[in-house]
ModelCIF file with pLDDT and N, C-alpha, C, O atoms, coordinates in Angstrom:
data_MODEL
#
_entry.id   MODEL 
#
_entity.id                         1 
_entity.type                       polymer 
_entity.pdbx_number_of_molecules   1 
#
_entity_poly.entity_id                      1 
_entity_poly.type                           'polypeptide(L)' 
_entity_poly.nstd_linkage                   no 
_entity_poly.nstd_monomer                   no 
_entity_poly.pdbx_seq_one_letter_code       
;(UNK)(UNK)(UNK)(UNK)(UNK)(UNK)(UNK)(UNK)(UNK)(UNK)(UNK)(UNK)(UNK)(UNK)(UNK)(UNK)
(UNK)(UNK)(UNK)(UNK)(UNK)(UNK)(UNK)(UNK)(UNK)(UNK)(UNK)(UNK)(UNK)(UNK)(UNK)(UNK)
(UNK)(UNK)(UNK)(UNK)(UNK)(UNK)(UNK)(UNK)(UNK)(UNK)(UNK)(UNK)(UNK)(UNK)(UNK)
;
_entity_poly.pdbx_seq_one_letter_code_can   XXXXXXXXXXXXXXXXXXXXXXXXXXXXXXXXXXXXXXXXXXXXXXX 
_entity_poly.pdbx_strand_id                 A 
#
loop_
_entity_poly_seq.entity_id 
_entity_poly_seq.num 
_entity_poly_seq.mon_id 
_entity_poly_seq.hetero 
1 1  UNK n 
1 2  UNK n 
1 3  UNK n 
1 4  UNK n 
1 5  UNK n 
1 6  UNK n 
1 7  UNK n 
1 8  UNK n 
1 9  UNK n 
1 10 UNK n 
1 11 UNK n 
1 12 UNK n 
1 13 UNK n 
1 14 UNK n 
1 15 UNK n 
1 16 UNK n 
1 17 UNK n 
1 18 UNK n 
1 19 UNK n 
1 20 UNK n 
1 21 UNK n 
1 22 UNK n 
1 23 UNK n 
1 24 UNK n 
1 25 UNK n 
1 26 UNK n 
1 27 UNK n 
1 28 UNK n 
1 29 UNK n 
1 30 UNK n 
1 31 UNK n 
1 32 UNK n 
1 33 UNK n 
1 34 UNK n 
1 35 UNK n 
1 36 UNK n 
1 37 UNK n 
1 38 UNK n 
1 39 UNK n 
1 40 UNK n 
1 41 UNK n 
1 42 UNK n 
1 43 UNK n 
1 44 UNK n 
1 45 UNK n 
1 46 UNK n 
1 47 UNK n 
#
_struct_asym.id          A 
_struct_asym.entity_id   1 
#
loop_
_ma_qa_metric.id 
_ma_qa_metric.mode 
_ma_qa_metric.name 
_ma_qa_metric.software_group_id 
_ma_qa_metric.type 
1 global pLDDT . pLDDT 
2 local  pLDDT . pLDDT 
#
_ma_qa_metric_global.metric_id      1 
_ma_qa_metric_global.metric_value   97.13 
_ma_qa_metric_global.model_id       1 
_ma_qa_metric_global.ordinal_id     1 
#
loop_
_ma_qa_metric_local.label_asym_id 
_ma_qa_metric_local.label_comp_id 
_ma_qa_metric_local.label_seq_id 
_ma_qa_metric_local.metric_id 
_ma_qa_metric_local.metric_value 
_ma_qa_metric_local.model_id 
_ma_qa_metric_local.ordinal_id 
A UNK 1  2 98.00 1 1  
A UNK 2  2 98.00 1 2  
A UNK 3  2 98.00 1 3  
A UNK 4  2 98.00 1 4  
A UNK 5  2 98.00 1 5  
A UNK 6  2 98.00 1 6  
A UNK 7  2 98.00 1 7  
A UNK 8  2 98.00 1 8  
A UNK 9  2 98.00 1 9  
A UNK 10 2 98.00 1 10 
A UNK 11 2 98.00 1 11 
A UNK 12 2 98.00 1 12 
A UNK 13 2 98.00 1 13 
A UNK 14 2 98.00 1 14 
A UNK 15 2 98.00 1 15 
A UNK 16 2 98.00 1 16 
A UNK 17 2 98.00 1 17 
A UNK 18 2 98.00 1 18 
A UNK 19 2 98.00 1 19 
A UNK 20 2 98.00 1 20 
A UNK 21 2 98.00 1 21 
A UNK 22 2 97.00 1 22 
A UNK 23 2 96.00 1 23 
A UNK 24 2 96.00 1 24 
A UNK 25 2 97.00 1 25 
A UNK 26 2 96.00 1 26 
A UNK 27 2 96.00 1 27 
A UNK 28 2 97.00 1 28 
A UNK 29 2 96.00 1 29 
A UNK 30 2 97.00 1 30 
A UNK 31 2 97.00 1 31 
A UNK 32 2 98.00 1 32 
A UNK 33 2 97.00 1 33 
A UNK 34 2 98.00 1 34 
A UNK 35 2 98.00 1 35 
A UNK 36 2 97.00 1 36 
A UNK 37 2 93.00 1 37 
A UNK 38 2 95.00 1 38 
A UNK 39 2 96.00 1 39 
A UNK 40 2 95.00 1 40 
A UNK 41 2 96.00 1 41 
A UNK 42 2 96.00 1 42 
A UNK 43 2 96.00 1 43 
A UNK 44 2 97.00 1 44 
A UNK 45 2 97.00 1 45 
A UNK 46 2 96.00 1 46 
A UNK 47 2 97.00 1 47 
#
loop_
_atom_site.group_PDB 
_atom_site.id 
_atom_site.type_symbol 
_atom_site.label_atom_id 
_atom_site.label_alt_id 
_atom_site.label_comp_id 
_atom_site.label_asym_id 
_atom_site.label_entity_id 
_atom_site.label_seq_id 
_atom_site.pdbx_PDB_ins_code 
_atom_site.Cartn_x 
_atom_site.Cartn_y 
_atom_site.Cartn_z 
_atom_site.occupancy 
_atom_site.B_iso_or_equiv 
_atom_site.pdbx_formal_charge 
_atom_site.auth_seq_id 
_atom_site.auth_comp_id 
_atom_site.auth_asym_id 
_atom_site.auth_atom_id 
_atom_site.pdbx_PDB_model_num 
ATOM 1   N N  . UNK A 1 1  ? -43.158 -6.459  10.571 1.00 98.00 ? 1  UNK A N  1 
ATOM 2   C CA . UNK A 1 1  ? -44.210 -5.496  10.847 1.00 98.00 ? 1  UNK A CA 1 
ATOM 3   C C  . UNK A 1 1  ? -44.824 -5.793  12.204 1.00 98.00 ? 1  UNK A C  1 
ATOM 4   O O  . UNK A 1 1  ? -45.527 -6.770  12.465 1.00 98.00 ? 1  UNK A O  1 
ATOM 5   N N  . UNK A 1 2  ? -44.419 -4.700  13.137 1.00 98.00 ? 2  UNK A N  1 
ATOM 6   C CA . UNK A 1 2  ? -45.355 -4.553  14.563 1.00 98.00 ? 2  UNK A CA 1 
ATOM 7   C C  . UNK A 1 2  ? -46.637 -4.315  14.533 1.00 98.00 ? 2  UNK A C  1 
ATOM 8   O O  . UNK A 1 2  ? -47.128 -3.628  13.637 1.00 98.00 ? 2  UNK A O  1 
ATOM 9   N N  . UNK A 1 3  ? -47.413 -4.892  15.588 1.00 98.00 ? 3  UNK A N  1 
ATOM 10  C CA . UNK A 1 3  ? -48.689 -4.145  15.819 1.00 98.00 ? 3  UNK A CA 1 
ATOM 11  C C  . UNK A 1 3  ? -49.197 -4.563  16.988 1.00 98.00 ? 3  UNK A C  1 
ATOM 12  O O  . UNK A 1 3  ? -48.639 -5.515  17.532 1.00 98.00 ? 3  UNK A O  1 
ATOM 13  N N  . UNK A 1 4  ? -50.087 -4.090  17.473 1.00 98.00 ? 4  UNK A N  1 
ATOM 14  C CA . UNK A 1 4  ? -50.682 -4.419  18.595 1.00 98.00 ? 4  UNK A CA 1 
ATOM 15  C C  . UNK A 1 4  ? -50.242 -3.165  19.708 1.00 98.00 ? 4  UNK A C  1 
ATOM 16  O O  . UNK A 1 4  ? -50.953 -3.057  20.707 1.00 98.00 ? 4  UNK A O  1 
ATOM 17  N N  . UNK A 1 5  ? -49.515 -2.575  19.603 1.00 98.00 ? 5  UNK A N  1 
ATOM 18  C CA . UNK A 1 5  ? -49.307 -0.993  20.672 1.00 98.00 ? 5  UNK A CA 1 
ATOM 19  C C  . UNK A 1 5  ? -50.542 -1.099  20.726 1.00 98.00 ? 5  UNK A C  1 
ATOM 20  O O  . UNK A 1 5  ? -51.486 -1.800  20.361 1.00 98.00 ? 5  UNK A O  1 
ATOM 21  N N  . UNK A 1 6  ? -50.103 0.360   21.642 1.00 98.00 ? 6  UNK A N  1 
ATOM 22  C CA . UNK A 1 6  ? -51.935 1.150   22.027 1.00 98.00 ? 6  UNK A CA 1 
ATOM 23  C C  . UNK A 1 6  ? -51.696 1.962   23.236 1.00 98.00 ? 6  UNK A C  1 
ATOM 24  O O  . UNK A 1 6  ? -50.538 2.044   23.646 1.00 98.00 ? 6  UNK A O  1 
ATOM 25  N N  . UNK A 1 7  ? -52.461 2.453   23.736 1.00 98.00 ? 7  UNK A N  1 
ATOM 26  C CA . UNK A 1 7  ? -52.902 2.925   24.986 1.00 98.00 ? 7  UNK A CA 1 
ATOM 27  C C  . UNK A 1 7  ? -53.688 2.359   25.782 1.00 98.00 ? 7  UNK A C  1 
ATOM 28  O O  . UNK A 1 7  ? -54.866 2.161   25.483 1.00 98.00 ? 7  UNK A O  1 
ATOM 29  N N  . UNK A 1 8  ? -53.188 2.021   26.874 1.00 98.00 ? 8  UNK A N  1 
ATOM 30  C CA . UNK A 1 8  ? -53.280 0.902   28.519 1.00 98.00 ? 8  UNK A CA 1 
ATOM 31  C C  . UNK A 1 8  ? -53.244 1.590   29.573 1.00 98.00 ? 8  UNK A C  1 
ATOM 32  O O  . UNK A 1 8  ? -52.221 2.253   29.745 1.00 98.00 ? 8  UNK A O  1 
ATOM 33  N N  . UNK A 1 9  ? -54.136 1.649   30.425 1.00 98.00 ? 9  UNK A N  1 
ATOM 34  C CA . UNK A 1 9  ? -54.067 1.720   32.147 1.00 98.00 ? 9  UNK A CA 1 
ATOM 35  C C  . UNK A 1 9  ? -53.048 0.707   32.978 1.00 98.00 ? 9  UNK A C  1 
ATOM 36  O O  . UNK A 1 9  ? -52.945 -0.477  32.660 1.00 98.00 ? 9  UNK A O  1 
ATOM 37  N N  . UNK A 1 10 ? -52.402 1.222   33.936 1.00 98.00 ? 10 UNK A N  1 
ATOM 38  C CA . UNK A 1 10 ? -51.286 0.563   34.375 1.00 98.00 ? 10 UNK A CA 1 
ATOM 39  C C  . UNK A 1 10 ? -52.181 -0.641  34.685 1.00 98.00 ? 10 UNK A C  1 
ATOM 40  O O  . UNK A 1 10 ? -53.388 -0.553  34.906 1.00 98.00 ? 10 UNK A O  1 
ATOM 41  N N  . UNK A 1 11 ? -51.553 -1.638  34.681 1.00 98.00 ? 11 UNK A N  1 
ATOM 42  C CA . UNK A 1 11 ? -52.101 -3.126  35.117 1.00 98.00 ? 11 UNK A CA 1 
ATOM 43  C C  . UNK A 1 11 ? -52.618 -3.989  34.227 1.00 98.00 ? 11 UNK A C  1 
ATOM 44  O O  . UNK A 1 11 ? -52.811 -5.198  34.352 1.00 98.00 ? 11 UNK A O  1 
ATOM 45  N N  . UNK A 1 12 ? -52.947 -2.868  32.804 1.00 98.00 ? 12 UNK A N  1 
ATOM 46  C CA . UNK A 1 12 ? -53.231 -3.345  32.209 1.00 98.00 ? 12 UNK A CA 1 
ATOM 47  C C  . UNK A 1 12 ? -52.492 -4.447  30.628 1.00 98.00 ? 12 UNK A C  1 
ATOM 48  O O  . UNK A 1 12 ? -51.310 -4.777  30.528 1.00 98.00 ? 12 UNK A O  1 
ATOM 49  N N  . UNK A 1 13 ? -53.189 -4.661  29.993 1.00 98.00 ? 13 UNK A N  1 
ATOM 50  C CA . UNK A 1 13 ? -52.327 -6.282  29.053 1.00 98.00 ? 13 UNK A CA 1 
ATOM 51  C C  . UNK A 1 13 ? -52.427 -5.811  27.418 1.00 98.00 ? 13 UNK A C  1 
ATOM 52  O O  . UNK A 1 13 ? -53.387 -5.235  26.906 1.00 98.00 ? 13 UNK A O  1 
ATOM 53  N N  . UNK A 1 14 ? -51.340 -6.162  26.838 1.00 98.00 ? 14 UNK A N  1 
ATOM 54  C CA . UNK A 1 14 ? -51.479 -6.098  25.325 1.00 98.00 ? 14 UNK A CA 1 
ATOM 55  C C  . UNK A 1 14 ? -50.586 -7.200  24.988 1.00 98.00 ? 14 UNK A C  1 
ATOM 56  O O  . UNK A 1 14 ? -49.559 -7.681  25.468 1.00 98.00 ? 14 UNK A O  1 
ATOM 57  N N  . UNK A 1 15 ? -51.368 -7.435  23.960 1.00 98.00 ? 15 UNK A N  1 
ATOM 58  C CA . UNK A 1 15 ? -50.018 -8.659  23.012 1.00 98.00 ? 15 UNK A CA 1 
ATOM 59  C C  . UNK A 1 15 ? -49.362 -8.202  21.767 1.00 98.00 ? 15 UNK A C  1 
ATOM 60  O O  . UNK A 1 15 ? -50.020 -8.045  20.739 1.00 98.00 ? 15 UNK A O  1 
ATOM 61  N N  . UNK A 1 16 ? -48.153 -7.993  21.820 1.00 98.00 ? 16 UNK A N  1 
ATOM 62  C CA . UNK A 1 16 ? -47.688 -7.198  20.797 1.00 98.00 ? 16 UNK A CA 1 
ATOM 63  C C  . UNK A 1 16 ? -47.672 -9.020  19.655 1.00 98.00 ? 16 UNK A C  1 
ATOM 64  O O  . UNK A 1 16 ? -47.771 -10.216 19.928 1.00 98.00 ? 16 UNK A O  1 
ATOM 65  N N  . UNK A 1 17 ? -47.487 -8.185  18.381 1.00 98.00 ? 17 UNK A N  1 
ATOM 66  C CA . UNK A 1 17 ? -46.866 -8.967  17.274 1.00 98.00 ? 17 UNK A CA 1 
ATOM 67  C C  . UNK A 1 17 ? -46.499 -8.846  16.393 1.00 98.00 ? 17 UNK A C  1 
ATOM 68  O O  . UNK A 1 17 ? -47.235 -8.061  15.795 1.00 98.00 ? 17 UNK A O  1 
ATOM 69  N N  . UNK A 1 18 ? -45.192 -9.350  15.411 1.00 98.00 ? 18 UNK A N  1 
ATOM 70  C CA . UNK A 1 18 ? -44.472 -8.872  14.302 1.00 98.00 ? 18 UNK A CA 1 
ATOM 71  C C  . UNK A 1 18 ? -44.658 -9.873  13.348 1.00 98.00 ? 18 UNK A C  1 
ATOM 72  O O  . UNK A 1 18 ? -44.104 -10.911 13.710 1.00 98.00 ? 18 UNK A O  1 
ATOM 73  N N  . UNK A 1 19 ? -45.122 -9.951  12.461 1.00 98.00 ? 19 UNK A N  1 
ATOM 74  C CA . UNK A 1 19 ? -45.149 -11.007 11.233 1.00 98.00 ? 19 UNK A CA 1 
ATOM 75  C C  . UNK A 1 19 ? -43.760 -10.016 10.230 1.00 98.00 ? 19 UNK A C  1 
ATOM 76  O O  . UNK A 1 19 ? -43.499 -8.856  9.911  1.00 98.00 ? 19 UNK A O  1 
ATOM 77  N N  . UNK A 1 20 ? -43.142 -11.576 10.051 1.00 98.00 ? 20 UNK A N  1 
ATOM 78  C CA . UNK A 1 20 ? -41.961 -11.446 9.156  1.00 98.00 ? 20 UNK A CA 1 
ATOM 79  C C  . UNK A 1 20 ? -42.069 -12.100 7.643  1.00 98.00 ? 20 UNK A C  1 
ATOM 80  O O  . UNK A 1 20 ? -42.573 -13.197 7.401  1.00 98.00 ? 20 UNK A O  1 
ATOM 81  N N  . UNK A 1 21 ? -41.480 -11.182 6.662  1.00 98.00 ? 21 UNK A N  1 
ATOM 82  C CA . UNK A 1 21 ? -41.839 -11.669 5.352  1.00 98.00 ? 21 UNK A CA 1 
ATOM 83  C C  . UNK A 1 21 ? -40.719 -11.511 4.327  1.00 98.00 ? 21 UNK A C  1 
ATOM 84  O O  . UNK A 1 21 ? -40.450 -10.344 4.042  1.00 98.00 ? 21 UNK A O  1 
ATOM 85  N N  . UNK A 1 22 ? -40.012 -12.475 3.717  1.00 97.00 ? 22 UNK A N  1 
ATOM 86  C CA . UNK A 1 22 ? -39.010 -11.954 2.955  1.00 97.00 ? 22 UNK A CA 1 
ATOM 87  C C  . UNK A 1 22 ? -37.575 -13.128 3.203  1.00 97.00 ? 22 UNK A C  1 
ATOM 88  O O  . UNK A 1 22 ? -36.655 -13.474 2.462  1.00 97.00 ? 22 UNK A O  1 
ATOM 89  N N  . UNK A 1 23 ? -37.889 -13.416 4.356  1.00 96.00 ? 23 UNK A N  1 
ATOM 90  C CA . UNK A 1 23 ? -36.674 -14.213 4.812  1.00 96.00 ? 23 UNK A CA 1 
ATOM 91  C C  . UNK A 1 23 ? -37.460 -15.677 5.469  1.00 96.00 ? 23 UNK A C  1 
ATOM 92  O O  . UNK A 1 23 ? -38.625 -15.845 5.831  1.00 96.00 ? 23 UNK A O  1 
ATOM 93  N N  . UNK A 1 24 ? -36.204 -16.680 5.439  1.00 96.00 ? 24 UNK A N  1 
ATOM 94  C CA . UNK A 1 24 ? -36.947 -18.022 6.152  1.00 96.00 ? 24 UNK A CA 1 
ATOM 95  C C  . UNK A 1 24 ? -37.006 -17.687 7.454  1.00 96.00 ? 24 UNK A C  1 
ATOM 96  O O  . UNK A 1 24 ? -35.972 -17.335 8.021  1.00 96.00 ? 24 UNK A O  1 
ATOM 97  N N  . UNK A 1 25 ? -38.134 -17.738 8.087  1.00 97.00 ? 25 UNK A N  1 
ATOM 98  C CA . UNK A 1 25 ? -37.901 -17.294 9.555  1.00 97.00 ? 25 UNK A CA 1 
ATOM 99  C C  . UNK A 1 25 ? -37.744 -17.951 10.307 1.00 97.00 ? 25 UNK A C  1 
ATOM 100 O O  . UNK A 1 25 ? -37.508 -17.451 11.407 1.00 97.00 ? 25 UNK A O  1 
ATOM 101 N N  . UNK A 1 26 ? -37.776 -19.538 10.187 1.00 96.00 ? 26 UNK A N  1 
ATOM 102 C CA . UNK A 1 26 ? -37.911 -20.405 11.193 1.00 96.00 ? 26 UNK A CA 1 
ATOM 103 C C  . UNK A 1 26 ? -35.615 -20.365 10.766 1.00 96.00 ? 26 UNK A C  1 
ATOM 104 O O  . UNK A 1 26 ? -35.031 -21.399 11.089 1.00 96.00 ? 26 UNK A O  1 
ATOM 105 N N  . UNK A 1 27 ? -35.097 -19.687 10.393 1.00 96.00 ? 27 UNK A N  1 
ATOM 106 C CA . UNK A 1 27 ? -33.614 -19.748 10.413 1.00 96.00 ? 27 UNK A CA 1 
ATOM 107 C C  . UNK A 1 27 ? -33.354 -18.643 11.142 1.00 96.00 ? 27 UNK A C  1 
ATOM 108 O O  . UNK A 1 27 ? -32.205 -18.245 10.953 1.00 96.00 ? 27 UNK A O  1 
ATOM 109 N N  . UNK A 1 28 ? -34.078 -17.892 12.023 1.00 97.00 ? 28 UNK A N  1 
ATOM 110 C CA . UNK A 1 28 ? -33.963 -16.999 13.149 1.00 97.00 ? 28 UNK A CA 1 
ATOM 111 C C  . UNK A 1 28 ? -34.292 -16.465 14.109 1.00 97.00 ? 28 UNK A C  1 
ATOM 112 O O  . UNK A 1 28 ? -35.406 -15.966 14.272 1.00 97.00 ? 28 UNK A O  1 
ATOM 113 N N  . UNK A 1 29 ? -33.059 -16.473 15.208 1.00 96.00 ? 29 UNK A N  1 
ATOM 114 C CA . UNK A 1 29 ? -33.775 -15.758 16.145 1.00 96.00 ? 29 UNK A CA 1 
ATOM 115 C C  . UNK A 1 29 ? -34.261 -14.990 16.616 1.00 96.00 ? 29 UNK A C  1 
ATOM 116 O O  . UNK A 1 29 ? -33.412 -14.119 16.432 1.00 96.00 ? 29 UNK A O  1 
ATOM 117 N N  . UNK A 1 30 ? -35.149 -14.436 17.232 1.00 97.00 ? 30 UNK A N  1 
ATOM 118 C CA . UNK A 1 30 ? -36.186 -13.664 17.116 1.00 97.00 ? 30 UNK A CA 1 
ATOM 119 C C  . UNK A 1 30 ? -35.505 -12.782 18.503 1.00 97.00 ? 30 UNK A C  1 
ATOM 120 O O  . UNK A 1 30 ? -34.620 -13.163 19.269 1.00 97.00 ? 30 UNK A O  1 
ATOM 121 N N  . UNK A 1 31 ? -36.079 -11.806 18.500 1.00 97.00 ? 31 UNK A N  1 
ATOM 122 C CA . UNK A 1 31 ? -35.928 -10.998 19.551 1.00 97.00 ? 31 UNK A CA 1 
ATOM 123 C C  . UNK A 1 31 ? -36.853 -9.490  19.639 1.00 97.00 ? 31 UNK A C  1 
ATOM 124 O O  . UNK A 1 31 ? -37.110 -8.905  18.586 1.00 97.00 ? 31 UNK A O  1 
ATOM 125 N N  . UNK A 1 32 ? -37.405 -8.823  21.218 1.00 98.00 ? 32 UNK A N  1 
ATOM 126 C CA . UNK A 1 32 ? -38.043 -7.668  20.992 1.00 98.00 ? 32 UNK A CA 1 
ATOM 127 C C  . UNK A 1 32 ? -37.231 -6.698  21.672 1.00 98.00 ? 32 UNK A C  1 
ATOM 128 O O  . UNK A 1 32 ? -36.508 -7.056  22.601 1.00 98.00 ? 32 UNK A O  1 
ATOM 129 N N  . UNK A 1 33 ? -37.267 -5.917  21.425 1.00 97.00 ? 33 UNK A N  1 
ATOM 130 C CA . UNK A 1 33 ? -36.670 -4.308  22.269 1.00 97.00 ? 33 UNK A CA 1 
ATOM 131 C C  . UNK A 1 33 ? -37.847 -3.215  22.242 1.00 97.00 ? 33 UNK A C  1 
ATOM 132 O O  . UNK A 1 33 ? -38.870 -3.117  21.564 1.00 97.00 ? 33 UNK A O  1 
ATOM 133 N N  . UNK A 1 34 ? -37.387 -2.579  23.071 1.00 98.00 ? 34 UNK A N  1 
ATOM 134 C CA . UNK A 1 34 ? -38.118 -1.047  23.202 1.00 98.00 ? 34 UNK A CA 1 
ATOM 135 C C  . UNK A 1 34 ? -37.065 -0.280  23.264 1.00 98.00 ? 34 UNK A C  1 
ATOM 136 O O  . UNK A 1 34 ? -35.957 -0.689  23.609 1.00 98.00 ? 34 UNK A O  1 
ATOM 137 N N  . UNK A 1 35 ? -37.388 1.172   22.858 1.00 98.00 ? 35 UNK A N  1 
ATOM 138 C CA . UNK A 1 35 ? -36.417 2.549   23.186 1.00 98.00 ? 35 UNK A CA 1 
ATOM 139 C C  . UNK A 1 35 ? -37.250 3.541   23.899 1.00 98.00 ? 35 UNK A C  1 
ATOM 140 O O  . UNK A 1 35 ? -37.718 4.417   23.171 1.00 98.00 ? 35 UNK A O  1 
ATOM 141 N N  . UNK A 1 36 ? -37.472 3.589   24.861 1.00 97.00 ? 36 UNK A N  1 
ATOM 142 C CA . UNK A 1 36 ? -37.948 5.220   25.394 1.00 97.00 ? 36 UNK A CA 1 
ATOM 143 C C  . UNK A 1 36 ? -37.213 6.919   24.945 1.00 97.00 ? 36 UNK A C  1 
ATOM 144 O O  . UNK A 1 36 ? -36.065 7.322   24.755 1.00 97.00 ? 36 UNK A O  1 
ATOM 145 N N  . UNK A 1 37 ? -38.011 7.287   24.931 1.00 93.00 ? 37 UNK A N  1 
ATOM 146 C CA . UNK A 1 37 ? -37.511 8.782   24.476 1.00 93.00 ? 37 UNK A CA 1 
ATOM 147 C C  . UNK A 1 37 ? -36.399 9.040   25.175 1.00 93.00 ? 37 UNK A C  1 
ATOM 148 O O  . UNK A 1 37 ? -36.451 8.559   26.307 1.00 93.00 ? 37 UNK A O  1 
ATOM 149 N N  . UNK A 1 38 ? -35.240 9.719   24.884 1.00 95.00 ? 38 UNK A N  1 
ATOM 150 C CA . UNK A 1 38 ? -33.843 10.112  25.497 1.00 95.00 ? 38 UNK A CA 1 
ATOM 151 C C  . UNK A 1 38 ? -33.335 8.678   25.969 1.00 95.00 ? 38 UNK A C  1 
ATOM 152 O O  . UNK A 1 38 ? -32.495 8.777   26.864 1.00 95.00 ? 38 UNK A O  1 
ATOM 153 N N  . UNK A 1 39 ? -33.670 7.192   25.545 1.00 96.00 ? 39 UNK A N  1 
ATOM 154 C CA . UNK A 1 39 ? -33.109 6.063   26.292 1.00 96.00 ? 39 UNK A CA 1 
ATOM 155 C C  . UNK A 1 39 ? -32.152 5.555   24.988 1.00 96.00 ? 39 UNK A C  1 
ATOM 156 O O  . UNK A 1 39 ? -32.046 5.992   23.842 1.00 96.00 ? 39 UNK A O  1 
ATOM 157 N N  . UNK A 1 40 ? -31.513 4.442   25.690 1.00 95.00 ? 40 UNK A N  1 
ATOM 158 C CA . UNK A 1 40 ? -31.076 3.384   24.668 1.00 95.00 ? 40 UNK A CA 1 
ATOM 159 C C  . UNK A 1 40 ? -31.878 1.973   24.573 1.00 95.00 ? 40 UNK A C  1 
ATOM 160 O O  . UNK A 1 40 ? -32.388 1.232   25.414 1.00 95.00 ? 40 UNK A O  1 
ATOM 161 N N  . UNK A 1 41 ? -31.744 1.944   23.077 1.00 96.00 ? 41 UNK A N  1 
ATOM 162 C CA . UNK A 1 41 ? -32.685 0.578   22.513 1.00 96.00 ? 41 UNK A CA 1 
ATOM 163 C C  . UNK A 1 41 ? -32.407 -0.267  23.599 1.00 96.00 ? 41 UNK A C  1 
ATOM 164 O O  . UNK A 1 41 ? -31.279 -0.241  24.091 1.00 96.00 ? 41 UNK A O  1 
ATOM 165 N N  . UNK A 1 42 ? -33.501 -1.208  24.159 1.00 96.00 ? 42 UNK A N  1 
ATOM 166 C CA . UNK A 1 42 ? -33.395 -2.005  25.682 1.00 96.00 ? 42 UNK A CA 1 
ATOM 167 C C  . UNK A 1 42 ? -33.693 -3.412  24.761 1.00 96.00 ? 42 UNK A C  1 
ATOM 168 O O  . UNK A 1 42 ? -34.574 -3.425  23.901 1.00 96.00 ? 42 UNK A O  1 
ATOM 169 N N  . UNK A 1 43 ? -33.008 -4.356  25.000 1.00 96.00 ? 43 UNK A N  1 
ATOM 170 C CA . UNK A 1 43 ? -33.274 -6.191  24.970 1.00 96.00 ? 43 UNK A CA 1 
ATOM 171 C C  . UNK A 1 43 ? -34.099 -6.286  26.180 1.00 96.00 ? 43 UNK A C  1 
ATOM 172 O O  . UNK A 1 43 ? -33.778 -6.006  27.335 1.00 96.00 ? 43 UNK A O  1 
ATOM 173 N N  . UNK A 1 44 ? -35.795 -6.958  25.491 1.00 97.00 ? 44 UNK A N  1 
ATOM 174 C CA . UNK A 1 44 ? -36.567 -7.661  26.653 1.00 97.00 ? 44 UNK A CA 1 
ATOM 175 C C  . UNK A 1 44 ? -36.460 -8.871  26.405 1.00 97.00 ? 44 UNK A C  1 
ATOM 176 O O  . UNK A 1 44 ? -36.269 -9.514  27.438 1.00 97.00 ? 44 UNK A O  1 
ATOM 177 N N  . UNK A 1 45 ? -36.502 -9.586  25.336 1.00 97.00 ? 45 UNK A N  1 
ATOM 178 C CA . UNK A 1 45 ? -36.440 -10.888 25.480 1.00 97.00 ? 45 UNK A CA 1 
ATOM 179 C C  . UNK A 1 45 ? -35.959 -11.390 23.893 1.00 97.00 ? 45 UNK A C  1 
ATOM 180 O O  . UNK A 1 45 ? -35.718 -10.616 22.967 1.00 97.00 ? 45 UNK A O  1 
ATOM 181 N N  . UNK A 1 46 ? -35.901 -12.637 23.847 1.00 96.00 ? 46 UNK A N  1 
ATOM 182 C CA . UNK A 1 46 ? -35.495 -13.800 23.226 1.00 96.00 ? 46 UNK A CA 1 
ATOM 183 C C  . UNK A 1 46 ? -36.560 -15.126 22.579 1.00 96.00 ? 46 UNK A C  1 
ATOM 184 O O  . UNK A 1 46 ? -37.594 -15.543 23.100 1.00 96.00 ? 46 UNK A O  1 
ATOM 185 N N  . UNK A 1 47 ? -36.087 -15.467 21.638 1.00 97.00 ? 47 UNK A N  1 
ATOM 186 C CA . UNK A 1 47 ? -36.243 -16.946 22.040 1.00 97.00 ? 47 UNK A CA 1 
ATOM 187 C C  . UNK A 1 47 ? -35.592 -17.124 20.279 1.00 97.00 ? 47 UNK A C  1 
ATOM 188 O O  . UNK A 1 47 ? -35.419 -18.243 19.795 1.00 97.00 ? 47 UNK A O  1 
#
């Protein structure tokens, strides 16, 4: 479960976050994406 979106002025900061429930999580890696409208799902990061 995401949260933290919103609406921002350019320059401006949010901290997104997903709490995971159901699975051991420390047995995975984590990762975020975005999709823009008409885009393909994008990889921002890792860990």
């Amino acid at each position: 479960v995401e949260s933290g979106g919103g609406l921002v002025q350019a320059g401006g900061s949010l901290r997104l976050s997903c709490v995971a429930s159901g699975l051991t999580f420390t047995r995975y890696f984590m990762g975020w994406f975005r999709q823009a409208p008409g885009k393909e799902r994008e990889f921002l990061a890792g860990i």
